[in-house]
N, C-alpha and C. Protein backbone atom coordinates (compact mmCIF):
# COMPACT_ATOMS: atom_id res chain seq x y z
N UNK A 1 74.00 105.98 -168.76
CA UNK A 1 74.27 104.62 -169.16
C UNK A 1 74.48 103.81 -167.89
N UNK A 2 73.95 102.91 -167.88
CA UNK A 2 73.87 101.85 -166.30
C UNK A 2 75.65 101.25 -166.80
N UNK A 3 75.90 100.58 -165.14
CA UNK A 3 77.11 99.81 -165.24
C UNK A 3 77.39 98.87 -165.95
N UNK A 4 76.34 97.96 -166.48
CA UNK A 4 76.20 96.98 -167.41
C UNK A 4 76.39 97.15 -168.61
N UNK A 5 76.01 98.34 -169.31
CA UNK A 5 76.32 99.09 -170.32
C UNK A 5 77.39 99.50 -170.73
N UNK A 6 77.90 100.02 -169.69
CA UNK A 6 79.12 100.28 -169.58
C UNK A 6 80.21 99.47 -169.70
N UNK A 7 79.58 98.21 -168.98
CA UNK A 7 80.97 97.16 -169.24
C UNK A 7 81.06 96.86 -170.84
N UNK A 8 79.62 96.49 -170.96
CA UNK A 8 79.66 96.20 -172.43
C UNK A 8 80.14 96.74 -173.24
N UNK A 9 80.39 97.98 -173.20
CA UNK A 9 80.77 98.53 -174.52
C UNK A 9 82.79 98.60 -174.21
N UNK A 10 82.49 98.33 -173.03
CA UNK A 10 84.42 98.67 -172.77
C UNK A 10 84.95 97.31 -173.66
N UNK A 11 83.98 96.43 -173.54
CA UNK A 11 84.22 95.12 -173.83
C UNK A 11 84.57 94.92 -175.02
N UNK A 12 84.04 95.50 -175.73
CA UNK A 12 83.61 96.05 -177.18
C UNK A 12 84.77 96.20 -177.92
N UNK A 13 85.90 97.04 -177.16
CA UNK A 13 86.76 97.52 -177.67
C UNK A 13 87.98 97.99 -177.04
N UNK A 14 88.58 96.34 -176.54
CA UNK A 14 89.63 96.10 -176.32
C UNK A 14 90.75 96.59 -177.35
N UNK A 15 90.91 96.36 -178.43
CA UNK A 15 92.23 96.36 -179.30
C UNK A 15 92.66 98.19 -179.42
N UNK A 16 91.48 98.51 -179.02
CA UNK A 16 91.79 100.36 -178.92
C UNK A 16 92.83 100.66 -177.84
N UNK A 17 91.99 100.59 -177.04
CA UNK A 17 92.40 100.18 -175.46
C UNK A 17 93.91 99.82 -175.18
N UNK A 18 93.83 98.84 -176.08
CA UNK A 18 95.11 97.66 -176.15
C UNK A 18 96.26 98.64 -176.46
N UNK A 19 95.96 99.62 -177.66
CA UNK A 19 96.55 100.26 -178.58
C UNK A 19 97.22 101.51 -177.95
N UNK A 20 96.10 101.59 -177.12
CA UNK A 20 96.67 103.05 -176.20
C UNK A 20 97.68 102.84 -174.88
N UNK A 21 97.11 101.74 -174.69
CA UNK A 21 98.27 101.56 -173.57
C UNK A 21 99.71 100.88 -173.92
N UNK A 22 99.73 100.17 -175.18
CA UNK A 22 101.08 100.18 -176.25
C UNK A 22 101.38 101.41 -176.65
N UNK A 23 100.85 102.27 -177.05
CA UNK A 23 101.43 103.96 -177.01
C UNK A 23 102.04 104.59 -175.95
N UNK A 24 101.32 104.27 -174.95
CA UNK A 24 102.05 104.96 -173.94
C UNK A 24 102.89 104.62 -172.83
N UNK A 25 102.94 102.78 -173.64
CA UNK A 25 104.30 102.31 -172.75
C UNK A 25 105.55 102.90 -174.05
N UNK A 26 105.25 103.14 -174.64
CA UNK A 26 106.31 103.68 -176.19
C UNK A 26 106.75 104.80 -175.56
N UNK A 27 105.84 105.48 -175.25
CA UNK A 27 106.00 107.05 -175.06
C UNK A 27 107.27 106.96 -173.83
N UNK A 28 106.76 106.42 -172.46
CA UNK A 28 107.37 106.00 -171.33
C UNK A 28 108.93 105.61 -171.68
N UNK A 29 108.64 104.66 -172.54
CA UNK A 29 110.11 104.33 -172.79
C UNK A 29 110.94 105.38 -173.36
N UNK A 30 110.23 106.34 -174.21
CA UNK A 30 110.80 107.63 -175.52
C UNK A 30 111.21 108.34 -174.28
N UNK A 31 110.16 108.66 -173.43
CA UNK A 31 110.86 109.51 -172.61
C UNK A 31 112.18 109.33 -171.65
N UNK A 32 112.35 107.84 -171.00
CA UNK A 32 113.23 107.75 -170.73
C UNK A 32 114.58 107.78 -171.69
N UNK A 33 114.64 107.89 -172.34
CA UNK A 33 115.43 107.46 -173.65
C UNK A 33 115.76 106.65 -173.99
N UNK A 34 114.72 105.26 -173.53
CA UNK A 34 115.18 103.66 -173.90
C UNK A 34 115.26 104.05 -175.26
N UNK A 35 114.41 104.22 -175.78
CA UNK A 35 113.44 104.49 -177.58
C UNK A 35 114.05 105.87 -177.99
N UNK A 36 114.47 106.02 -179.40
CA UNK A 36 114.91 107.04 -179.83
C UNK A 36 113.28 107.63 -180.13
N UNK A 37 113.20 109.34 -181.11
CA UNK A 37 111.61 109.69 -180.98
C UNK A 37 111.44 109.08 -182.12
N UNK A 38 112.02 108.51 -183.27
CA UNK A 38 111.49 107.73 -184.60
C UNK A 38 110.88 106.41 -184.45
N UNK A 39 110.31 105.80 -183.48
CA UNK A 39 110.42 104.87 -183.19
C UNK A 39 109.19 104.27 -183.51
N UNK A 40 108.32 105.32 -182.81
CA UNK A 40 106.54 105.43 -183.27
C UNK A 40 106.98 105.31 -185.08
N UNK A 41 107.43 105.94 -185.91
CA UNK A 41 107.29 105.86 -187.21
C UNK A 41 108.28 104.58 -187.50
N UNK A 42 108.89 103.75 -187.51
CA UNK A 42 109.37 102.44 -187.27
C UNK A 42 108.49 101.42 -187.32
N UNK A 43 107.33 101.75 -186.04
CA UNK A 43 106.40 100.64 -185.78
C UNK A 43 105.70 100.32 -187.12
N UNK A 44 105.52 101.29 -188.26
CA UNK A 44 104.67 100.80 -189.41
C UNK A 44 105.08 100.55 -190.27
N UNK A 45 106.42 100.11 -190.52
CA UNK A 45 107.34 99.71 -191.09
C UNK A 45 107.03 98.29 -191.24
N UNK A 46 106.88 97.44 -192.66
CA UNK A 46 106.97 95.91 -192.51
C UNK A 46 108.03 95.59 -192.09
N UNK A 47 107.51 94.23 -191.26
CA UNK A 47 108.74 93.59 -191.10
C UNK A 47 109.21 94.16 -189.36
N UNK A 48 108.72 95.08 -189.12
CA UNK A 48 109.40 96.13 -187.73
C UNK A 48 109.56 94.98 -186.14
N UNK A 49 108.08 93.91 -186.35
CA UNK A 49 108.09 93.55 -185.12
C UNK A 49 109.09 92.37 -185.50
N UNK A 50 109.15 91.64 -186.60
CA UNK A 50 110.34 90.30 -186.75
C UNK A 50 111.49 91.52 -186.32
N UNK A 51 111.96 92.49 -186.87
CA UNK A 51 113.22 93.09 -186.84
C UNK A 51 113.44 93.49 -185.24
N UNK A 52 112.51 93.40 -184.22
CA UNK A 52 112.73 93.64 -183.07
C UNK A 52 113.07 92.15 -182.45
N UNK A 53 112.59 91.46 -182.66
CA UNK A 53 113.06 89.78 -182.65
C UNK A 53 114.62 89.43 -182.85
N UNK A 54 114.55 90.15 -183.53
CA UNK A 54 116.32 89.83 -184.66
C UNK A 54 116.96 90.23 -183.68
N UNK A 55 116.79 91.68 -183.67
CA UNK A 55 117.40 92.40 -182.62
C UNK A 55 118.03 91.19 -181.03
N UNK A 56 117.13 91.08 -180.50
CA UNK A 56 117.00 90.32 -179.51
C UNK A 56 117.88 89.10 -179.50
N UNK A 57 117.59 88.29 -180.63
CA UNK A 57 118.19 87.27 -180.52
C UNK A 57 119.55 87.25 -181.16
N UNK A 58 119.66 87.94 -181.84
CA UNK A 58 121.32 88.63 -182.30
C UNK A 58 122.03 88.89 -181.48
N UNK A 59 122.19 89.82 -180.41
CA UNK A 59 122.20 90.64 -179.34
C UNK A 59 122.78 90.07 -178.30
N UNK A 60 121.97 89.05 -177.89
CA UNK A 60 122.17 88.26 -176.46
C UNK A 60 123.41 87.53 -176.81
N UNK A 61 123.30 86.51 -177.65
CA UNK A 61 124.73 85.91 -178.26
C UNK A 61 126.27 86.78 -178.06
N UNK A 62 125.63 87.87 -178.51
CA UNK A 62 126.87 88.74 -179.33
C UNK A 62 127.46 89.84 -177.53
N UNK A 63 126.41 89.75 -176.58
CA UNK A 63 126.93 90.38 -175.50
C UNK A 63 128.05 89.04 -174.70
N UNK A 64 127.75 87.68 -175.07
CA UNK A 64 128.44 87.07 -174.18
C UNK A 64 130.10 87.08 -174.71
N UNK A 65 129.84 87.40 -176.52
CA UNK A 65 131.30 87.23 -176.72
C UNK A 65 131.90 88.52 -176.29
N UNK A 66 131.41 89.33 -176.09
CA UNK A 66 132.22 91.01 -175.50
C UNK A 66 132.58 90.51 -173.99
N UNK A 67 131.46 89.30 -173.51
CA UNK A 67 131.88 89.68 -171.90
C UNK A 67 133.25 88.58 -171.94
N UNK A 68 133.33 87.37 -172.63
CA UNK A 68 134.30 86.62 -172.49
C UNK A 68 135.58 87.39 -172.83
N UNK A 69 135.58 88.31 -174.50
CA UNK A 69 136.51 89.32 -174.52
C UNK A 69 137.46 89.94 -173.62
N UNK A 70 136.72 90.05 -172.36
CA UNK A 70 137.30 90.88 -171.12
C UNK A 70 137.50 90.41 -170.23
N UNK A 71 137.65 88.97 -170.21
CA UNK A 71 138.10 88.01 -168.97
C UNK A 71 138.75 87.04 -169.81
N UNK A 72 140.18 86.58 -168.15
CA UNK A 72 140.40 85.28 -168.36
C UNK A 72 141.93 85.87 -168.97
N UNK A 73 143.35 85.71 -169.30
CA UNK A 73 144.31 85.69 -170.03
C UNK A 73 144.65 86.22 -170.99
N UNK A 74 143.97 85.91 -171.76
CA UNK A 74 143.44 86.71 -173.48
C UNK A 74 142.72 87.18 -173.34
N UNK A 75 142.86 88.97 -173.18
CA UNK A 75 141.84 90.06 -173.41
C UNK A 75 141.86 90.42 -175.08
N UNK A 76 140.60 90.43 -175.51
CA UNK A 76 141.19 90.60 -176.88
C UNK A 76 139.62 91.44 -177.01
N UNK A 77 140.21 93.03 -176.91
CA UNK A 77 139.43 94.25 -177.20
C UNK A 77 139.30 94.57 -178.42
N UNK A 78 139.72 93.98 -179.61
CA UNK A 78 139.46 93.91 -180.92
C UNK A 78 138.41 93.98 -181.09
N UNK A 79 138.34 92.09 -181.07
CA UNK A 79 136.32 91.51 -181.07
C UNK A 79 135.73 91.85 -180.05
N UNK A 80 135.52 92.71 -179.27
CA UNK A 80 134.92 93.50 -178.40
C UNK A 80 134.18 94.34 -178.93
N UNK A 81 135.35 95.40 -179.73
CA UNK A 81 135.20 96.17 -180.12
C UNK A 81 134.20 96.15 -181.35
N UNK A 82 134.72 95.90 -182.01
CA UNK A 82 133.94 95.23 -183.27
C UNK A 82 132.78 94.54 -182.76
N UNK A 83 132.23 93.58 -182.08
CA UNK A 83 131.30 93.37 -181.70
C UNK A 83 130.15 94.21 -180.93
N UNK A 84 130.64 94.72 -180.45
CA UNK A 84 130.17 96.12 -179.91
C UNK A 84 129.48 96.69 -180.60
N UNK A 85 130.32 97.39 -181.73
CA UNK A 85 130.29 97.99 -183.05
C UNK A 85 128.88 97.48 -183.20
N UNK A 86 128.64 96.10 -183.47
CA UNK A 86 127.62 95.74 -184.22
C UNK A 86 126.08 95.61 -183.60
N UNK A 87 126.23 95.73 -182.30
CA UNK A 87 125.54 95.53 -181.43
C UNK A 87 124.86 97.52 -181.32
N UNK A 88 125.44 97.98 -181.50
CA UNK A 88 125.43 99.45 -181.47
C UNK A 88 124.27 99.89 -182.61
N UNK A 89 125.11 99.21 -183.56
CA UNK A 89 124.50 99.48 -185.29
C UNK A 89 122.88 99.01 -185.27
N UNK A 90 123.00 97.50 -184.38
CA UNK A 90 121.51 97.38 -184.53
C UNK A 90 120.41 97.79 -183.84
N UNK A 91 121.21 98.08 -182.74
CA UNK A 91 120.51 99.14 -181.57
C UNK A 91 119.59 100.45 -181.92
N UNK A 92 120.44 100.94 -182.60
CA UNK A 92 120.06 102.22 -183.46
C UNK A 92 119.07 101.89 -184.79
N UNK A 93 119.17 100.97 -185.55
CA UNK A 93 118.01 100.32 -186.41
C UNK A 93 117.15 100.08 -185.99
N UNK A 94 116.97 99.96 -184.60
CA UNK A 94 115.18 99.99 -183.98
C UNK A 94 115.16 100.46 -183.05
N UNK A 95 115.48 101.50 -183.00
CA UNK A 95 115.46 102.24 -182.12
C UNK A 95 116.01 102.34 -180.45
N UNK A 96 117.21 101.46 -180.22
CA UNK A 96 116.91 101.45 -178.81
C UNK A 96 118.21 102.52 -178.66
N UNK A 97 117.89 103.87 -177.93
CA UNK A 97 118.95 104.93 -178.31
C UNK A 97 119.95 104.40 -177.12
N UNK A 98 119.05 103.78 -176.39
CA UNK A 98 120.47 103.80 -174.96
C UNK A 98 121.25 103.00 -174.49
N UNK A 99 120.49 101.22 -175.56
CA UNK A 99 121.52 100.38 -175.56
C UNK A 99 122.22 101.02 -176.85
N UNK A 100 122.04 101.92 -177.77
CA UNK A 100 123.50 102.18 -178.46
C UNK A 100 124.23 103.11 -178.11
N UNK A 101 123.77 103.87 -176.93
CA UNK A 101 124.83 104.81 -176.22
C UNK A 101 125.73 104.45 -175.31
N UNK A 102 125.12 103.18 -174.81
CA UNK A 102 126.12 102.44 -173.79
C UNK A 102 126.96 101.66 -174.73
N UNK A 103 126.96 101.07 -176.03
CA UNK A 103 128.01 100.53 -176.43
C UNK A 103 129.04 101.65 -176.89
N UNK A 104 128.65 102.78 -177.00
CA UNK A 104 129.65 104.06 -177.76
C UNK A 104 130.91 104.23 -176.27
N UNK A 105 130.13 104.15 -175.17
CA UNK A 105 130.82 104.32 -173.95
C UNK A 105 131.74 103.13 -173.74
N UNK A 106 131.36 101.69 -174.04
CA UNK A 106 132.00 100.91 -173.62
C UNK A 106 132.49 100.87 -174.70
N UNK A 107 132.61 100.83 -176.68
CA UNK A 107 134.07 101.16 -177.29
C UNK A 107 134.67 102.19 -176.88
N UNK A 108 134.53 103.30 -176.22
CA UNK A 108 135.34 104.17 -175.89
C UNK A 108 136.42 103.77 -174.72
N UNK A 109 135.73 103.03 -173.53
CA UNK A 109 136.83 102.25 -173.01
C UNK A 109 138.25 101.34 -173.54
N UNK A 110 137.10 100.28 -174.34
CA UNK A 110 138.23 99.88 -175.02
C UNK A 110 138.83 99.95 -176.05
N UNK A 111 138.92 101.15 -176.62
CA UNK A 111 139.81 101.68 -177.79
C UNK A 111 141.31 102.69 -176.65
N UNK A 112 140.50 102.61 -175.35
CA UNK A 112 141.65 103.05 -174.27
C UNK A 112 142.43 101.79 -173.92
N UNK A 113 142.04 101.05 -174.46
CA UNK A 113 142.54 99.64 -173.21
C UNK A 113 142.47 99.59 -171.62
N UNK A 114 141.00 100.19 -172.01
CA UNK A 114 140.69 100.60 -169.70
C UNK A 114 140.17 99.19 -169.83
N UNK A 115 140.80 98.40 -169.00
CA UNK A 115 140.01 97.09 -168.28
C UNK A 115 138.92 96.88 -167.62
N UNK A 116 139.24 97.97 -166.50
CA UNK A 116 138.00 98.35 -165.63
C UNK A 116 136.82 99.12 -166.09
N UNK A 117 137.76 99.80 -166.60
CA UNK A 117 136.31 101.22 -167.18
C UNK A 117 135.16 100.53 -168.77
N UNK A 118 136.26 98.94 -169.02
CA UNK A 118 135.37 98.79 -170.02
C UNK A 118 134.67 97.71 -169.62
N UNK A 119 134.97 97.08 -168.17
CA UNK A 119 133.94 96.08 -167.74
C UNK A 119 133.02 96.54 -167.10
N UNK A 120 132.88 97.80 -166.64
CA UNK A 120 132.09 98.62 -165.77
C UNK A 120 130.88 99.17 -167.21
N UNK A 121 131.87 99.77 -168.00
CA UNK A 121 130.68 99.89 -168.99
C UNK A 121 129.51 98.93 -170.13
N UNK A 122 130.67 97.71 -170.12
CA UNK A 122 129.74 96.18 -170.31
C UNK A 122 128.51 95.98 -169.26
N UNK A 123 129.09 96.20 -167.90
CA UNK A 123 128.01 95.69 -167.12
C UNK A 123 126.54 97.13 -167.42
N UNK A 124 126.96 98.14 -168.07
CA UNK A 124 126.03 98.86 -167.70
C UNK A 124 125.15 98.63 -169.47
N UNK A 125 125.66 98.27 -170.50
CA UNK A 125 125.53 98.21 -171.63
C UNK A 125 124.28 96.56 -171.45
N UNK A 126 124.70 95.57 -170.47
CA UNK A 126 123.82 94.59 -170.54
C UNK A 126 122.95 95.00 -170.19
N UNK A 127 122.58 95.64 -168.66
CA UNK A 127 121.92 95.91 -168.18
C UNK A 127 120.47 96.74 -169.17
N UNK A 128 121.38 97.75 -170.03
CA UNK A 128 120.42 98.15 -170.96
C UNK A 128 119.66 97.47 -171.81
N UNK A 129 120.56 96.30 -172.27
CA UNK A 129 120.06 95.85 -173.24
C UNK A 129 118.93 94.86 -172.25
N UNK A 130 119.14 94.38 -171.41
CA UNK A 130 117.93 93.51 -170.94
C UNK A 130 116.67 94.43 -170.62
N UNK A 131 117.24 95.33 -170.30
CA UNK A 131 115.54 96.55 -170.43
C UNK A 131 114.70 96.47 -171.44
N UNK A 132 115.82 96.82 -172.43
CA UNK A 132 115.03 96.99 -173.61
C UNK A 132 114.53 95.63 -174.54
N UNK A 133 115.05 94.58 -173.76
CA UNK A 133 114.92 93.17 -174.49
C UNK A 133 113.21 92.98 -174.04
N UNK A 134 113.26 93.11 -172.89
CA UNK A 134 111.89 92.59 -172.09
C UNK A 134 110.97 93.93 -172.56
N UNK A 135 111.48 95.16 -172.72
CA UNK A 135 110.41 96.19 -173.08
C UNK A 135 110.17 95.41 -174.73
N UNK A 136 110.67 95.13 -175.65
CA UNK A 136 110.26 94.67 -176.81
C UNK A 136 109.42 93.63 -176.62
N UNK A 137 109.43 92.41 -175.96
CA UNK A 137 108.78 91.43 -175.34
C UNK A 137 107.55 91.69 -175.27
N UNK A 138 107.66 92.69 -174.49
CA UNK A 138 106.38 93.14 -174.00
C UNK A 138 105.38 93.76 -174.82
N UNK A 139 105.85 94.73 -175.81
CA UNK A 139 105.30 95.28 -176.72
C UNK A 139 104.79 94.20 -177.64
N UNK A 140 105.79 93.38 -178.15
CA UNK A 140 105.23 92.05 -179.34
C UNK A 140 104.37 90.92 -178.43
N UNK A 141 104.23 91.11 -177.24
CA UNK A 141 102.79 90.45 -176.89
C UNK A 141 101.47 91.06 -176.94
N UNK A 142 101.59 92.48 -176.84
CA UNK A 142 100.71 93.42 -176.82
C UNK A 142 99.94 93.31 -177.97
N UNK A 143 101.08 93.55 -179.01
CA UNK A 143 101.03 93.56 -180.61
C UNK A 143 99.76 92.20 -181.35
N UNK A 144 100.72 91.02 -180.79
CA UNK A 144 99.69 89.65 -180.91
C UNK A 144 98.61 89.85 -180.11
N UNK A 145 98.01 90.67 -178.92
CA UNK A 145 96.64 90.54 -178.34
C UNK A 145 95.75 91.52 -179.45
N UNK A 146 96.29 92.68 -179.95
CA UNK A 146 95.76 93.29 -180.47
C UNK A 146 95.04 92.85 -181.74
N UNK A 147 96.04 91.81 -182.47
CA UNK A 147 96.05 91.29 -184.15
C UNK A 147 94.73 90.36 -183.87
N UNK A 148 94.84 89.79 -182.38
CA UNK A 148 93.83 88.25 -182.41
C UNK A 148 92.84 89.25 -182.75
């Protein structure tokens, strides 16, 4: 087959292509343990890519009231906690295993009343979650190149 041929047919069939390299940024992530392994069976779930949206925009809100929680006069590890809580819960509904392992670590701080040990584990709990914010991102653009 000449090079021309070749392009052509690669051309052909982008959304495959598309498909495989959305698999195996999945995989990448599974392996690190961003992604729990149910995650692939998730994706065909209606509704899965709005529910990764939700996720996201739920999320971000709900990390600033944990971080205000822990600064300033009024520490109030309650709604931390509880917020946490919820942030955990949805973590695990789509899979992201390691932003809900970092919130298990950071209620575990503050059900101690560690100050430090639970701002140390906030900072490591955002950090996750912005991984996995921009890895979803990324995937639901993928998702829309594929659909066009």
């Amino acid at each position: 087959m000449s090079a021309a041929a070749s392009s052509s047919s690669s051309h052909s069939q982008p959304p495959r292509s598309q498909q495989q390299m959305i698999h195996k940024f999945i995989d990448a992530l599974r392996q690190q343990g961003f992604l729990d392994d149910d995650f692939n069976n998730r994706r065909t779930a209606p509704g899965h890519l709005d529910s990764l949206v939700t996720f996201c925009v739920e999320s971000e809100p709900k990390l600033e009231i944990i971080q205000k929680s822990l600064e300033g006069e009024h520490l109030d590890f309650r709604t931390a906690i509880s917020t946490a809580e919820m942030i955990r819960s949805a973590a695990a509904r789509v899979g992201g295993s390691r932003v809900a392992s970092a919130c298990i670590a950071l209620q575990e701080h503050l059900n101690n009343n560690n100050l430090n040990g639970s701002k140390e584990a906030y900072k490591k709990l955002s950090w996750e979650y912005y991984v996995i914010r921009d890895s979803f991102h990324h995937m639901l653009q993928a998702e829309k190149t594929v659909e066009v």
